[in-house]
Protein backbone atom coordinates (compact mmCIF):
# COMPACT_ATOMS: atom_id res chain seq x y z
CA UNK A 1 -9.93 -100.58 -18.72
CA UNK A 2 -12.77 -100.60 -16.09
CA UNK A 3 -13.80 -104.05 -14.21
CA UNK A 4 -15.74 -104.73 -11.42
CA UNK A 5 -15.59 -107.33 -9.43
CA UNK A 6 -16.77 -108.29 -5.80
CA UNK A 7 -18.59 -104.75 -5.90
CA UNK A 8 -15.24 -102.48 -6.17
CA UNK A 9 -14.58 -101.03 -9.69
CA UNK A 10 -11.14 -101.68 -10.61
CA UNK A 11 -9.81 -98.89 -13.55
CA UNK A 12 -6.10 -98.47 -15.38
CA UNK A 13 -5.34 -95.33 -17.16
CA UNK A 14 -2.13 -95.17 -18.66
CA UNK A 15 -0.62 -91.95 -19.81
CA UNK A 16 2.17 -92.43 -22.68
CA UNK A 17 3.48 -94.83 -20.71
CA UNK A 18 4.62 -92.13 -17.92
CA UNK A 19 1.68 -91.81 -15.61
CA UNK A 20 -0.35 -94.91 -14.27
CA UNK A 21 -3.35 -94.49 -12.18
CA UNK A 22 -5.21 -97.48 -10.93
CA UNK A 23 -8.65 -97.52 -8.84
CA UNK A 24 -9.55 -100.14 -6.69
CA UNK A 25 -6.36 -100.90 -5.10
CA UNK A 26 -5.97 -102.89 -1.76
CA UNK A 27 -2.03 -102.94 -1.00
CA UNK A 28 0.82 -102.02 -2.28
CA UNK A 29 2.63 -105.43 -1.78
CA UNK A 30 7.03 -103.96 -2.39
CA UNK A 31 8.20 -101.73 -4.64
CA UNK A 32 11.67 -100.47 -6.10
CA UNK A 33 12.22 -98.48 -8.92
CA UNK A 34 11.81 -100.89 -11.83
CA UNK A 35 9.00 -102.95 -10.10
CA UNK A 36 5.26 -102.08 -8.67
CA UNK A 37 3.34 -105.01 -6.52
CA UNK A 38 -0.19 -104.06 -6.38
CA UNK A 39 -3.00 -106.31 -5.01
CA UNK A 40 -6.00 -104.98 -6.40
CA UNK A 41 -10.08 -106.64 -6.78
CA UNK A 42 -8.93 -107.78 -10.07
CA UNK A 43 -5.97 -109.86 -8.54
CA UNK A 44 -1.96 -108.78 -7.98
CA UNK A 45 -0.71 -106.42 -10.75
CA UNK A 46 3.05 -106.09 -11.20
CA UNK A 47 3.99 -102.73 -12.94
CA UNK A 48 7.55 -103.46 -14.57
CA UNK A 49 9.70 -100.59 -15.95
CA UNK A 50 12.59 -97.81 -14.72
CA UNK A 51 12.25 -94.77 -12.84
CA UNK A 52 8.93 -95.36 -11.44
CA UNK A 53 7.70 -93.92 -8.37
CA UNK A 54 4.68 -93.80 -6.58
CA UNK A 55 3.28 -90.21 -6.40
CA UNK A 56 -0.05 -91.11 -4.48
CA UNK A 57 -1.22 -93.82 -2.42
CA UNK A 58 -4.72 -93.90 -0.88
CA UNK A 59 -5.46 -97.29 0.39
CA UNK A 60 -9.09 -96.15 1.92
CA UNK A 61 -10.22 -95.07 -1.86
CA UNK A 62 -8.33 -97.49 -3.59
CA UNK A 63 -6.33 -94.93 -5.71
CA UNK A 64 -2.90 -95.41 -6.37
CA UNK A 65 -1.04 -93.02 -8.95
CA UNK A 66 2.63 -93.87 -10.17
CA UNK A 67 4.99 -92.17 -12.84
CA UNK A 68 7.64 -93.49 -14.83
CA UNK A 69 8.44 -95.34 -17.67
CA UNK A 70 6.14 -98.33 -17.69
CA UNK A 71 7.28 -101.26 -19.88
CA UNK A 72 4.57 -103.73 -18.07
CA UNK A 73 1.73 -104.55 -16.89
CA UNK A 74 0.40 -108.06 -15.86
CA UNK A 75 -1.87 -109.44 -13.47
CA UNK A 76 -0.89 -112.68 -11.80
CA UNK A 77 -2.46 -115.50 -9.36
CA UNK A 78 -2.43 -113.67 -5.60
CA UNK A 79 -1.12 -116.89 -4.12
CA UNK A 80 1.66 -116.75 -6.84
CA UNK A 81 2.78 -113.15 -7.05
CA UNK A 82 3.04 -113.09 -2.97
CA UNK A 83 5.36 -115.28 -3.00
CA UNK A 84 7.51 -114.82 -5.66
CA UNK A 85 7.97 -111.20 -5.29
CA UNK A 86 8.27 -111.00 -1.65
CA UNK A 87 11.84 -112.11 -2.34
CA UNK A 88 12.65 -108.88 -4.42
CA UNK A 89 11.07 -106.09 -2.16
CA UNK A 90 12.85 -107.56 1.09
C-alpha cells in the first residue's frame, strides 16, 4: 500500500503477519504489547495483535518497523484515536 498525501508518501509492508514496516510516520502515540498508536500522513493507525514490539523508530524519516503477530490494522479519525487510546498507554 503506498499513499501520498500532503507531499509525504505513506507505505505498509506486512510480512506474514510478523514484520510491519510503515513510511511516513509522525509519532508513535502509546504502545504495549498487543497495541501500536501510530499517527502517520494518512491519519492514526492502531496496530492490534500480541507480542509486538517496535524494533526501529525514526521519527526524522518517518520509518517505523515493528514485529509480532499482527491481527490488525485500522486507521481511525486523529481527533478520535487521541483520545480514546490515550487511556490505554497511560
Amino acid at each position: 500500500m503506498s499513499e501520498t498525501i500532503n507531499g509525504k508518501k505513506h507505505t505498509l509492508v506486512l510480512d506474514g503477519r510478523r514484520k510491519l514496516t510503515i513510511t511516513g510516520a509522525e509519532d508513535v502515540n502509546g504502545f504495549n504489547e498487543e497495541t501500536v498508536s501510530v499517527k502517520t500522513t494518512a491519519g492514526t493507525l492502531i496496530i492490534k495483535g500480541s507480542a509486538l514490539h517496535i524494533d526501529r523508530l525514526d521519527l526524522e524519516t518517518g520509518d517505523v518497523a515493528l514485529e509480532g503477530n499482527v491481527n490488525s490494522l485500522q486507521y481511525i479519525g486523529s481527533g478520535e484515536g487521541r483520545s480514546r487510546f490515550s487511556k490505554l498507554f497511560r
